[in-house]
N, C-alpha and C. Protein backbone atom coordinates (compact mmCIF):
# COMPACT_ATOMS: atom_id res chain seq x y z
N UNK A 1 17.13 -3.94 -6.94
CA UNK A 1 16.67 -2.64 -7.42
C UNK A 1 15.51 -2.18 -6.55
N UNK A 2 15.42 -0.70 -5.91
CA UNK A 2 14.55 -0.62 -4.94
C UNK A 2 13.63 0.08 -5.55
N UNK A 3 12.46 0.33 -5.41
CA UNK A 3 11.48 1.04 -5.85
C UNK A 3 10.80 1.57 -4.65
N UNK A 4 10.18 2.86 -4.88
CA UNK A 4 9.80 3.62 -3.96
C UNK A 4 8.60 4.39 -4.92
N UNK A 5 7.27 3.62 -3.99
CA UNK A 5 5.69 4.65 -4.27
C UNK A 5 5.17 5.26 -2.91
N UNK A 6 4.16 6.11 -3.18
CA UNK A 6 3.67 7.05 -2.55
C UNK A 6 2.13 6.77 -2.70
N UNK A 7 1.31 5.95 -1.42
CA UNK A 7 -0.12 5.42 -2.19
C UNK A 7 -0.71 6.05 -0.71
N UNK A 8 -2.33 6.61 -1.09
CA UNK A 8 -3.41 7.10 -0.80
C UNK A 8 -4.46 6.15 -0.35
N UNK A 9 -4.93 5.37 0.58
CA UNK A 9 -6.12 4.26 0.10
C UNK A 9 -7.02 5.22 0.83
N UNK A 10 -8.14 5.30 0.04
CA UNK A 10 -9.62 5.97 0.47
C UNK A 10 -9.03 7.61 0.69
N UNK A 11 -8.54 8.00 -0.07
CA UNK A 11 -8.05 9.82 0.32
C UNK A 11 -7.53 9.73 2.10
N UNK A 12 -7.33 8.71 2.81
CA UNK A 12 -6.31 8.64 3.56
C UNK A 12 -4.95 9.16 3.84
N UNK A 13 -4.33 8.70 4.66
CA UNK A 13 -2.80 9.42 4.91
C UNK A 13 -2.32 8.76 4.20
N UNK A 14 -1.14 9.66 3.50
CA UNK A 14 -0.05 8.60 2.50
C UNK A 14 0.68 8.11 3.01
N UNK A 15 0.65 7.06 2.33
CA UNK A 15 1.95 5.90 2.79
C UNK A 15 2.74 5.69 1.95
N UNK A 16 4.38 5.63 2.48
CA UNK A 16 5.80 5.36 1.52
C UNK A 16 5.49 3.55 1.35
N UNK A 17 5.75 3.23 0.34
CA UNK A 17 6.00 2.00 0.13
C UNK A 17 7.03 1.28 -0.91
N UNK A 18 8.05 0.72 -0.27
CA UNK A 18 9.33 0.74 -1.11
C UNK A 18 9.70 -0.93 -0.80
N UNK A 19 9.93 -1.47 -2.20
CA UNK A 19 9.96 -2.80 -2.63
C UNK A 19 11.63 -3.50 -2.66
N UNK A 20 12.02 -3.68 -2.32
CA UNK A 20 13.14 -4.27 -2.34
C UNK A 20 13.72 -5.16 -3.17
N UNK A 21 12.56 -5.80 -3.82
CA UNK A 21 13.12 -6.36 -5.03
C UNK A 21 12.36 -6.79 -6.36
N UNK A 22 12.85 -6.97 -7.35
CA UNK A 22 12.50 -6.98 -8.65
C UNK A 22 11.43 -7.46 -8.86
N UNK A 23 11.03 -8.32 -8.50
CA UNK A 23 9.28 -9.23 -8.17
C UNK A 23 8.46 -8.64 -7.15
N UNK A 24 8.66 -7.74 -6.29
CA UNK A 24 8.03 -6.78 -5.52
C UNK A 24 7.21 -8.19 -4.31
N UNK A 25 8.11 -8.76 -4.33
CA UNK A 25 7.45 -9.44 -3.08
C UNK A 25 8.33 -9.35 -1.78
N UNK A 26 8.97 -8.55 -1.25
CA UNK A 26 9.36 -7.88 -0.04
C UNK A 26 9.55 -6.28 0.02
N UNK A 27 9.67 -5.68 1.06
CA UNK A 27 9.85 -4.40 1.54
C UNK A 27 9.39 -3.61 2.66
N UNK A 28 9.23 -2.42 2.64
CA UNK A 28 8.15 -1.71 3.91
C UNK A 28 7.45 -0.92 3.68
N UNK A 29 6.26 -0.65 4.56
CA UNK A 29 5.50 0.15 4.87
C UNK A 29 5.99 1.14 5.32
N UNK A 30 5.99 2.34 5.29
CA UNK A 30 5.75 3.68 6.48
C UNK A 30 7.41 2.79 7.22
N UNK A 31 7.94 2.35 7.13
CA UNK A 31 9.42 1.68 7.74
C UNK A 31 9.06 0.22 7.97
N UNK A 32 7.99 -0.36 8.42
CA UNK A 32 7.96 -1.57 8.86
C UNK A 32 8.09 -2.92 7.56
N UNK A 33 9.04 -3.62 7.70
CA UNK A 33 9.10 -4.86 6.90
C UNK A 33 8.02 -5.68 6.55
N UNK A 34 7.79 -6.07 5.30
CA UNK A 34 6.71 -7.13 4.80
C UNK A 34 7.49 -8.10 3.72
N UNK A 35 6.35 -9.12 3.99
CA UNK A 35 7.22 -9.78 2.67
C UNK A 35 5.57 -10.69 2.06
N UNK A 36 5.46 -11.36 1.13
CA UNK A 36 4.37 -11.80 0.86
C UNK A 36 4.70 -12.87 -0.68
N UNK A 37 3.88 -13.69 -0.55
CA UNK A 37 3.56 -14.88 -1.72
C UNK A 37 2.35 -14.26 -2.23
N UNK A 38 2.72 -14.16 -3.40
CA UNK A 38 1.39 -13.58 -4.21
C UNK A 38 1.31 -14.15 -5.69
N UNK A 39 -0.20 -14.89 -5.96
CA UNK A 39 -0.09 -15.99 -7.26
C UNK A 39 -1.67 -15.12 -7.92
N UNK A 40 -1.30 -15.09 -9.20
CA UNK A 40 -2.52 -14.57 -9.99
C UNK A 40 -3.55 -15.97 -10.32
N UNK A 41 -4.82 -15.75 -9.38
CA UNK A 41 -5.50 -17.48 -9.49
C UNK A 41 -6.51 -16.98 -11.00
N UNK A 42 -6.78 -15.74 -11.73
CA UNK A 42 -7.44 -15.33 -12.70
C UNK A 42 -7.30 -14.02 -13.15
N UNK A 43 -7.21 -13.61 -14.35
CA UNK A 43 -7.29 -12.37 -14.24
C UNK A 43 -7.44 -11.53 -13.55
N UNK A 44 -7.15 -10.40 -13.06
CA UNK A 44 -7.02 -9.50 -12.21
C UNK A 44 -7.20 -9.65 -10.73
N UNK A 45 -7.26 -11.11 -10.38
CA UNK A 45 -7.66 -11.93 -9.26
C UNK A 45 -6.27 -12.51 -8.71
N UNK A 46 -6.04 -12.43 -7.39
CA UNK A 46 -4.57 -12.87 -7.27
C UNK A 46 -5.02 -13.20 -5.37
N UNK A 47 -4.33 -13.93 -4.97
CA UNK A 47 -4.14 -15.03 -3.56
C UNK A 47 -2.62 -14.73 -3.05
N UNK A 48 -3.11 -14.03 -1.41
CA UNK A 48 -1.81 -13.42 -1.09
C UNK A 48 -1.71 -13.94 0.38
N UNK A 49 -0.24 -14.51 0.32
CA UNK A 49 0.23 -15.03 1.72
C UNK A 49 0.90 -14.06 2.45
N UNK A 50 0.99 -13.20 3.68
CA UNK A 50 1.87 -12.28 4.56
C UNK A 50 1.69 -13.06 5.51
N UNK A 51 3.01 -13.62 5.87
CA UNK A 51 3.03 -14.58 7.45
C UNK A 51 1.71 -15.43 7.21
N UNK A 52 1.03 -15.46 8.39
CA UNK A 52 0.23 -17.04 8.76
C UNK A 52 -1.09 -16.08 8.11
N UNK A 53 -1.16 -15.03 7.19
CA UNK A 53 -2.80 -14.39 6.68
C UNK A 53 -2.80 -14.53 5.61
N UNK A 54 -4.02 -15.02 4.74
CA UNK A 54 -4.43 -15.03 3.28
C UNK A 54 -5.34 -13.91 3.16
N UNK A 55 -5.23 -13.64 2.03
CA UNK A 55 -5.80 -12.46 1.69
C UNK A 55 -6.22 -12.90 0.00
N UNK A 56 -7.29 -12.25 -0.56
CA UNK A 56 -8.26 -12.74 -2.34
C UNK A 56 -8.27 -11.38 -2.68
N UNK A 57 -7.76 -10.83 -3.59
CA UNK A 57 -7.53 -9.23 -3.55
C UNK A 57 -8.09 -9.40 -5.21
N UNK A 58 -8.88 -8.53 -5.54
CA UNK A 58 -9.07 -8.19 -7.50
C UNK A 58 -9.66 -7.22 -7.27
N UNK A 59 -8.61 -6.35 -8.18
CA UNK A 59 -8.52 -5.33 -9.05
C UNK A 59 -9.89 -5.18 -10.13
N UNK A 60 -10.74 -4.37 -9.24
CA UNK A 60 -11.91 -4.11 -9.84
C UNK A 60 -12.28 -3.12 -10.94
N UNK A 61 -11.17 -2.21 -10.66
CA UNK A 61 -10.72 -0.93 -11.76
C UNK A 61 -9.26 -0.50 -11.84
N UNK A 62 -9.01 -0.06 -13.10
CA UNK A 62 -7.79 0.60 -13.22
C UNK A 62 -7.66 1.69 -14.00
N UNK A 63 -7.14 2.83 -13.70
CA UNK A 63 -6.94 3.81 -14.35
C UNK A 63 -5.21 3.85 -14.56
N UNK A 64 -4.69 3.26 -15.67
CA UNK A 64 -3.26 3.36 -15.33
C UNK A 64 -2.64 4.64 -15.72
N UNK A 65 -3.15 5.51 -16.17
CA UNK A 65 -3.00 7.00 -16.62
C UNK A 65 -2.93 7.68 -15.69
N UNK A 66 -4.10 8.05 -14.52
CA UNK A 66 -3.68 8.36 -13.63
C UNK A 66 -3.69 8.21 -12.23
N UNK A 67 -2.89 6.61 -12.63
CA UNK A 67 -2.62 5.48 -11.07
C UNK A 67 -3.50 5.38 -10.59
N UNK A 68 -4.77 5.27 -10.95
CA UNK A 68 -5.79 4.92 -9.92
C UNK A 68 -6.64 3.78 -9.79
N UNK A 69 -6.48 3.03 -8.75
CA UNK A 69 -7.23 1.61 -8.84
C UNK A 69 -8.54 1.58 -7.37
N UNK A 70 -9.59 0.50 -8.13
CA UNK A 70 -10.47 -0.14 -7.17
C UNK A 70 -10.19 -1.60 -6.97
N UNK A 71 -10.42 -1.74 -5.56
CA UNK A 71 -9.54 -2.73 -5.11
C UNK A 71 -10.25 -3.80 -4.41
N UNK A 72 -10.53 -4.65 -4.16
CA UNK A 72 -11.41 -6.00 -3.46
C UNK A 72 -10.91 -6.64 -2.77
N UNK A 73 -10.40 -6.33 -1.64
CA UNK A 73 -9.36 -7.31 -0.71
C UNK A 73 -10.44 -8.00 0.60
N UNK A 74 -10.43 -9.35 0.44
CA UNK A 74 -11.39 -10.03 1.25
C UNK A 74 -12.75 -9.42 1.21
N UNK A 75 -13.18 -8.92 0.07
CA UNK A 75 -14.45 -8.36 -0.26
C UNK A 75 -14.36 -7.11 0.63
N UNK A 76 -13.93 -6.05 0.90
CA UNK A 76 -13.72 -4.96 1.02
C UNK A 76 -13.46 -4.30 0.38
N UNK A 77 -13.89 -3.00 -0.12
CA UNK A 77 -13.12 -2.15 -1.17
C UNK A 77 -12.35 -1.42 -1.08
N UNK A 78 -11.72 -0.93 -1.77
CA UNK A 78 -10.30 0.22 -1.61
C UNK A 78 -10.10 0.53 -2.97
N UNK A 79 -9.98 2.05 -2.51
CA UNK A 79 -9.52 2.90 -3.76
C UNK A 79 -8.27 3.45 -3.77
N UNK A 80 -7.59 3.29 -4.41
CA UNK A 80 -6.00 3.81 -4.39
C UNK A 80 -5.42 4.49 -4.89
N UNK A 81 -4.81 5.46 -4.31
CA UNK A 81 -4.13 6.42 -5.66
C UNK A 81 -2.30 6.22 -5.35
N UNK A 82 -1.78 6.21 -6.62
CA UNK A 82 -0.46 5.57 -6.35
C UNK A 82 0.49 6.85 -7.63
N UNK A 83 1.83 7.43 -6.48
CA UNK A 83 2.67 7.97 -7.26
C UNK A 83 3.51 7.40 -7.39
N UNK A 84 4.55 7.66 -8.67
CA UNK A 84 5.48 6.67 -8.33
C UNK A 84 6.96 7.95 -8.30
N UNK A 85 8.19 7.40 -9.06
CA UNK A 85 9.51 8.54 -8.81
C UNK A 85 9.16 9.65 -9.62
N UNK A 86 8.54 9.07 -10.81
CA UNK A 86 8.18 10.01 -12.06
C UNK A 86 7.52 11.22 -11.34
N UNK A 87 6.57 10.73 -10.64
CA UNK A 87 5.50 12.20 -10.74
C UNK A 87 5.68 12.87 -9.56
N UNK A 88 7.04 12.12 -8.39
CA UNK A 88 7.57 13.17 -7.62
C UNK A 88 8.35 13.99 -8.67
N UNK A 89 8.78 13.62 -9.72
CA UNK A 89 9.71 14.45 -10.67
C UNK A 89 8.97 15.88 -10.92
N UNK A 90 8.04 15.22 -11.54
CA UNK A 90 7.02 16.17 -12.08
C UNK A 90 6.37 17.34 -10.95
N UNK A 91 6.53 17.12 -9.79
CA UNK A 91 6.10 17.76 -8.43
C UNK A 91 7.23 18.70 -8.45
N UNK A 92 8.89 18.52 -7.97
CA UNK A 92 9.63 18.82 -7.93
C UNK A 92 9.88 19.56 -9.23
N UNK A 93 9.06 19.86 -10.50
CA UNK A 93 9.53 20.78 -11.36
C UNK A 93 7.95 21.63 -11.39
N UNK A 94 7.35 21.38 -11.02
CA UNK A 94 6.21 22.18 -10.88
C UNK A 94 5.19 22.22 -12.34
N UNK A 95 5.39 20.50 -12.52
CA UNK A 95 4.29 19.92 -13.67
C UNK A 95 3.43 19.78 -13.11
N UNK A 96 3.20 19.43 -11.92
CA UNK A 96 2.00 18.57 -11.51
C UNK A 96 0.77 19.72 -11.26
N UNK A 97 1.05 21.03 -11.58
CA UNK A 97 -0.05 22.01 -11.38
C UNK A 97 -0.52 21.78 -12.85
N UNK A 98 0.24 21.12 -13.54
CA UNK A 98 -1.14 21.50 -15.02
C UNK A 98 -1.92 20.88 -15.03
N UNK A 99 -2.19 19.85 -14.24
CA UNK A 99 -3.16 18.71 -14.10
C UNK A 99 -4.80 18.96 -13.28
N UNK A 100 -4.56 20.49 -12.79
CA UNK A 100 -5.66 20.81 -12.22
C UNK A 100 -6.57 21.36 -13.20
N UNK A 101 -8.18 21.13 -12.58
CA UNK A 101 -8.65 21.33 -13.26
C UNK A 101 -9.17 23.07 -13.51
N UNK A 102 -10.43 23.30 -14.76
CA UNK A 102 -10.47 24.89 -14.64
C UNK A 102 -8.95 25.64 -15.16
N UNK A 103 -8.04 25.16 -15.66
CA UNK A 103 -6.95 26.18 -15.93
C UNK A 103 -7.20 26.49 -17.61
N UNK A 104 -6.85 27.95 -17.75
CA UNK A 104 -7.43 28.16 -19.05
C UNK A 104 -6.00 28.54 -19.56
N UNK A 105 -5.08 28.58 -19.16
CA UNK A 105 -3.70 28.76 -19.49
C UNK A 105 -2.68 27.86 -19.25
N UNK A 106 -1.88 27.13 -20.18
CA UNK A 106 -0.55 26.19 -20.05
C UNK A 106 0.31 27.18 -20.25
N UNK A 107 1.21 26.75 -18.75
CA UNK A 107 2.65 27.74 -18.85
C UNK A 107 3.86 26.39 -18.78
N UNK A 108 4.87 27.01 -19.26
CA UNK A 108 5.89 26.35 -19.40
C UNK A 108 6.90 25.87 -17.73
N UNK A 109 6.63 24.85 -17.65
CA UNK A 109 7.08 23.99 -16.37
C UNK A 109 8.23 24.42 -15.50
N UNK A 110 9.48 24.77 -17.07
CA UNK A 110 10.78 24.62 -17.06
C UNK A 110 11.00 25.65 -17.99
N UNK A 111 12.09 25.97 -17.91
CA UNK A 111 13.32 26.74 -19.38
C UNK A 111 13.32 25.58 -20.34
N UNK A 112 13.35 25.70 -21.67
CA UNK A 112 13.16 24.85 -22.06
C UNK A 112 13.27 25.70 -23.69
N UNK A 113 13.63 24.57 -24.62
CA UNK A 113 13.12 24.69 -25.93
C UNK A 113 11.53 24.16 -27.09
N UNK A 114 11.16 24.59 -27.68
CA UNK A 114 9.72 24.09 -28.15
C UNK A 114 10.32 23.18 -29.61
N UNK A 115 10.16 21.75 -29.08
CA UNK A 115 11.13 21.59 -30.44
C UNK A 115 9.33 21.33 -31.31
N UNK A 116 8.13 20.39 -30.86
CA UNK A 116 6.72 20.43 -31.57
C UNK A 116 5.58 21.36 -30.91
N UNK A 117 4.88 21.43 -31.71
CA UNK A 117 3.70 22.35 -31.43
C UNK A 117 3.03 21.25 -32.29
N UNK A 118 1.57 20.77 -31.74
CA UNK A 118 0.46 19.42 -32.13
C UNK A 118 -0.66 20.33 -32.30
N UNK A 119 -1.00 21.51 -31.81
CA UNK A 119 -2.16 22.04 -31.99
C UNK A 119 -2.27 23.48 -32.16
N UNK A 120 -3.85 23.80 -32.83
CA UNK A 120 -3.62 25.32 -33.11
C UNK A 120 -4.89 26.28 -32.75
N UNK A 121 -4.82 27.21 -32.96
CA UNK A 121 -5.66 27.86 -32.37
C UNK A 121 -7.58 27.27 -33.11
N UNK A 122 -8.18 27.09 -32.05
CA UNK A 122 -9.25 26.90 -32.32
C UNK A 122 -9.87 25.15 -32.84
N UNK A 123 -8.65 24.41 -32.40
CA UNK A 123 -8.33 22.97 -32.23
C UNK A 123 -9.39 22.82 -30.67
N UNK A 124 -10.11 21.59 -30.93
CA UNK A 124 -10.38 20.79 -29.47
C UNK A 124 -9.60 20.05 -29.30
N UNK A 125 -9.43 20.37 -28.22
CA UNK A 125 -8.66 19.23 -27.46
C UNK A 125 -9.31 18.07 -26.14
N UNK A 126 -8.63 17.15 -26.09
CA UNK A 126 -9.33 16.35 -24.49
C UNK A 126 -8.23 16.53 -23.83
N UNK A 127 -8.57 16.01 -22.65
CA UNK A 127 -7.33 16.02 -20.79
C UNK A 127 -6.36 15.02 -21.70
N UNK A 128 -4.96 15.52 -21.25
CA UNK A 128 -4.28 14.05 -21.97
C UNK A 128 -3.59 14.38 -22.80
N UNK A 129 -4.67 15.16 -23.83
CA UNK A 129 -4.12 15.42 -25.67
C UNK A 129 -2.56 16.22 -25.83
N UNK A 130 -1.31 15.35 -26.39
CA UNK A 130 -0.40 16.32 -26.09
C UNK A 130 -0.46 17.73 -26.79
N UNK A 131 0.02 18.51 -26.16
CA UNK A 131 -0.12 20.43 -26.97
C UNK A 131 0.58 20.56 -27.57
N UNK A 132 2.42 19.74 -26.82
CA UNK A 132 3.39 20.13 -27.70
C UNK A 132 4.63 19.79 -27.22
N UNK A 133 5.61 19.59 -27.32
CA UNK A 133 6.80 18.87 -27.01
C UNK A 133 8.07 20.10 -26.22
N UNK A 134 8.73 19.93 -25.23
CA UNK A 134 9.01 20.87 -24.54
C UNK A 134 10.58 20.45 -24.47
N UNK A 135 11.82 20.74 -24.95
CA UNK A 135 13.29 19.84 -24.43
C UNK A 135 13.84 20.89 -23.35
N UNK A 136 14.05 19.89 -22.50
CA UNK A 136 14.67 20.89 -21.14
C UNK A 136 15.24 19.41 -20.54
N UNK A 137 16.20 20.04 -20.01
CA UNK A 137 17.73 19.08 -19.70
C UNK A 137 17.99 17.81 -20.10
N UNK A 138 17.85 18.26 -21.48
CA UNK A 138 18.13 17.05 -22.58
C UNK A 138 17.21 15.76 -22.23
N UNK A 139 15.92 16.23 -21.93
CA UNK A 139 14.66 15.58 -22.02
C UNK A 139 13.48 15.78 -22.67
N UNK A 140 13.20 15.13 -23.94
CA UNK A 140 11.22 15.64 -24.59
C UNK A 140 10.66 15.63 -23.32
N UNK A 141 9.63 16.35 -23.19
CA UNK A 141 8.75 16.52 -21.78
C UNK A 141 7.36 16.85 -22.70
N UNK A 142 6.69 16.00 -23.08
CA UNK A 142 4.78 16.44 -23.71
C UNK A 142 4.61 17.23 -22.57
N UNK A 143 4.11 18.00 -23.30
CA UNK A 143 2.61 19.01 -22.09
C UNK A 143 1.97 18.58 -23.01
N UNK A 144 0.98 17.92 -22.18
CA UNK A 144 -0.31 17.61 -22.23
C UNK A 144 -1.62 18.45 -21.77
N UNK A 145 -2.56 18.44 -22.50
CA UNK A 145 -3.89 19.78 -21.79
C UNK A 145 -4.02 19.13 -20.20
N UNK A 146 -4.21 20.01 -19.81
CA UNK A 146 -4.84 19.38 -18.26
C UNK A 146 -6.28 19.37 -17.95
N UNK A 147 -7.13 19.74 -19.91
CA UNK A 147 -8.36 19.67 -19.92
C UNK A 147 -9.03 19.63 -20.74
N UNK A 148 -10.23 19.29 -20.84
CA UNK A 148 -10.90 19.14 -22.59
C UNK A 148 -11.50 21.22 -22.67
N UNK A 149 -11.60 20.88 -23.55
CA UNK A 149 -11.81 22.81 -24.07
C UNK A 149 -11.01 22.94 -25.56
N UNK A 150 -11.29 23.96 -25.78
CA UNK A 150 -10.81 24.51 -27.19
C UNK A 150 -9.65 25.39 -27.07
N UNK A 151 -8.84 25.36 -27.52
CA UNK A 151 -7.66 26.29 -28.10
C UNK A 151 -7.50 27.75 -28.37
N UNK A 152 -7.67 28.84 -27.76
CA UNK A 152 -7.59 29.68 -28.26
C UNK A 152 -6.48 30.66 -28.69
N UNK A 153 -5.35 30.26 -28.31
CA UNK A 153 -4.12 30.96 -28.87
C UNK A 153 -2.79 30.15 -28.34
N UNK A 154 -1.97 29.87 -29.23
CA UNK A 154 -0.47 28.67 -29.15
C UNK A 154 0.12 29.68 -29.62
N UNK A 155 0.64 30.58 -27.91
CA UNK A 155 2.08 31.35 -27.58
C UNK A 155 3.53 31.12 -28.20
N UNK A 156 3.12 29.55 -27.92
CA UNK A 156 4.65 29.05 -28.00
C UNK A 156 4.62 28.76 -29.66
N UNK A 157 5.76 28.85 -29.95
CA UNK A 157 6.73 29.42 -31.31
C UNK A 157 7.54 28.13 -31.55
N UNK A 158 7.66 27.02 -32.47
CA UNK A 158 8.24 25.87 -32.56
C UNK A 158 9.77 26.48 -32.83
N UNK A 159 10.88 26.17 -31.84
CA UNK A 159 12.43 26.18 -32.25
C UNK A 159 12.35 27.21 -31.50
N UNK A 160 12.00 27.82 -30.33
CA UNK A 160 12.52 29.20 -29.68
C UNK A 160 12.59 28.80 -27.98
N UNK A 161 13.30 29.53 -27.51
CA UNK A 161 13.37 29.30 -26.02
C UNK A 161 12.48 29.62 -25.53
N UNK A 162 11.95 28.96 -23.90
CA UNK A 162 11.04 29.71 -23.20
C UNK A 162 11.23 29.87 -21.95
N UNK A 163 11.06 30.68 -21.06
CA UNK A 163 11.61 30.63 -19.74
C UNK A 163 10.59 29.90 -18.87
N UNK A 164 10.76 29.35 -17.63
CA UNK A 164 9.49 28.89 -16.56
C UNK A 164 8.59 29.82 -16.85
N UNK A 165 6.95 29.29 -16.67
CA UNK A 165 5.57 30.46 -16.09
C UNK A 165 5.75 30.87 -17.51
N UNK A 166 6.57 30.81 -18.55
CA UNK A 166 6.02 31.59 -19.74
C UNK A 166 4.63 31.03 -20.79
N UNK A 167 3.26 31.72 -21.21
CA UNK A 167 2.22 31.18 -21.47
C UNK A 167 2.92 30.64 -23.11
N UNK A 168 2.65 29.47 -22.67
CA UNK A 168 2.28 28.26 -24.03
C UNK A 168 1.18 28.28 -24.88
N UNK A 169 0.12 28.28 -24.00
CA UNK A 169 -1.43 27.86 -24.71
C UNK A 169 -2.23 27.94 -24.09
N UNK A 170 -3.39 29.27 -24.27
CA UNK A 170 -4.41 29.69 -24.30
C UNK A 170 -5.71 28.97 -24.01
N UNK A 171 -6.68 28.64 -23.10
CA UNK A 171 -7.85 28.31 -23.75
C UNK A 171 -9.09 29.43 -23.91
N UNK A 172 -10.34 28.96 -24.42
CA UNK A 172 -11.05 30.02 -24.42
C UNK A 172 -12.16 29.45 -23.00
């Protein structure tokens, strides 16, 4: 089973990185082949063989929400940002703009039906908090706020259609 991410180290150039197998200990870089022995010697602490190099790598932070890790490899740091198929999905439908910050309006991603509505006018909300449940090609899809702020008007109508770009939810 192949897996295919999309990782950032230090706001750097991205690199494809695609695993070849189920234990993620072979695959490539940017095209080039790797393969590696990798043993967890402690919590978040792990000992890594590539060919004749060792490497002491721990995971100093994790944000698994939104893929983001600090990293300790031979006492060096690295910060990483990692996509995976999902949030090319989410790119390719034009989710990944609700995630910016400053937006005082959620519009609808997709065509879609509103099967929940979670919040109402004059509700706080945080980044994260889902707004409301969205079915489009026989998928729930949460929209989630893409920010903490207050609520000032929920467009969307539970059980009615909505087209793309149509406003959902208001902030003030």
């Amino acid at each position: 089973m192949e897996e295919t991410f999309k990782a950032k180290v230090n706001n750097g150039k991205e690199s494809e990185i695609i695993f070849t197998d189920k234990i993620r200990k072979s695959g490539s870089v940017n095209g080039t082949d790797f393969s590696w022995d990798m043993i967890e010697v402690k919590k978040n602490m792990f000992h890594i063989i590539s060919g004749t190099k060792s490497f002491t790598a721990e995971v100093v932070k994790a944000d698994l929400a939104a893929k983001t890790f600090t990293i300790l490899v031979n006492g060096h740091k690295y910060n990483v940002d990692v996509k995976d198929r999902f949030d090319a999905l989410l790119h390719e439908l034009g989710m990944d703009k609700l995630a910016q910050t400053g937006v005082q309006e959620v519009k609808a991603p997709m065509p879609g039906m509103v099967l929940t509505i979670n919040v109402a006018a004059g509700d706080e909300v945080k980044k994260g908090d889902a707004l409301l449940v969205l079915e489009a090609m026989k998928m729930e899809n949460i929209i989630k706020s893409p920010r903490d702020g207050k609520v000032k008007t929920v467009k969307a109508v539970k059980g009615t259609a909505v087209e793309k770009n149509q406003s959902l939810v208001v902030f003030e």
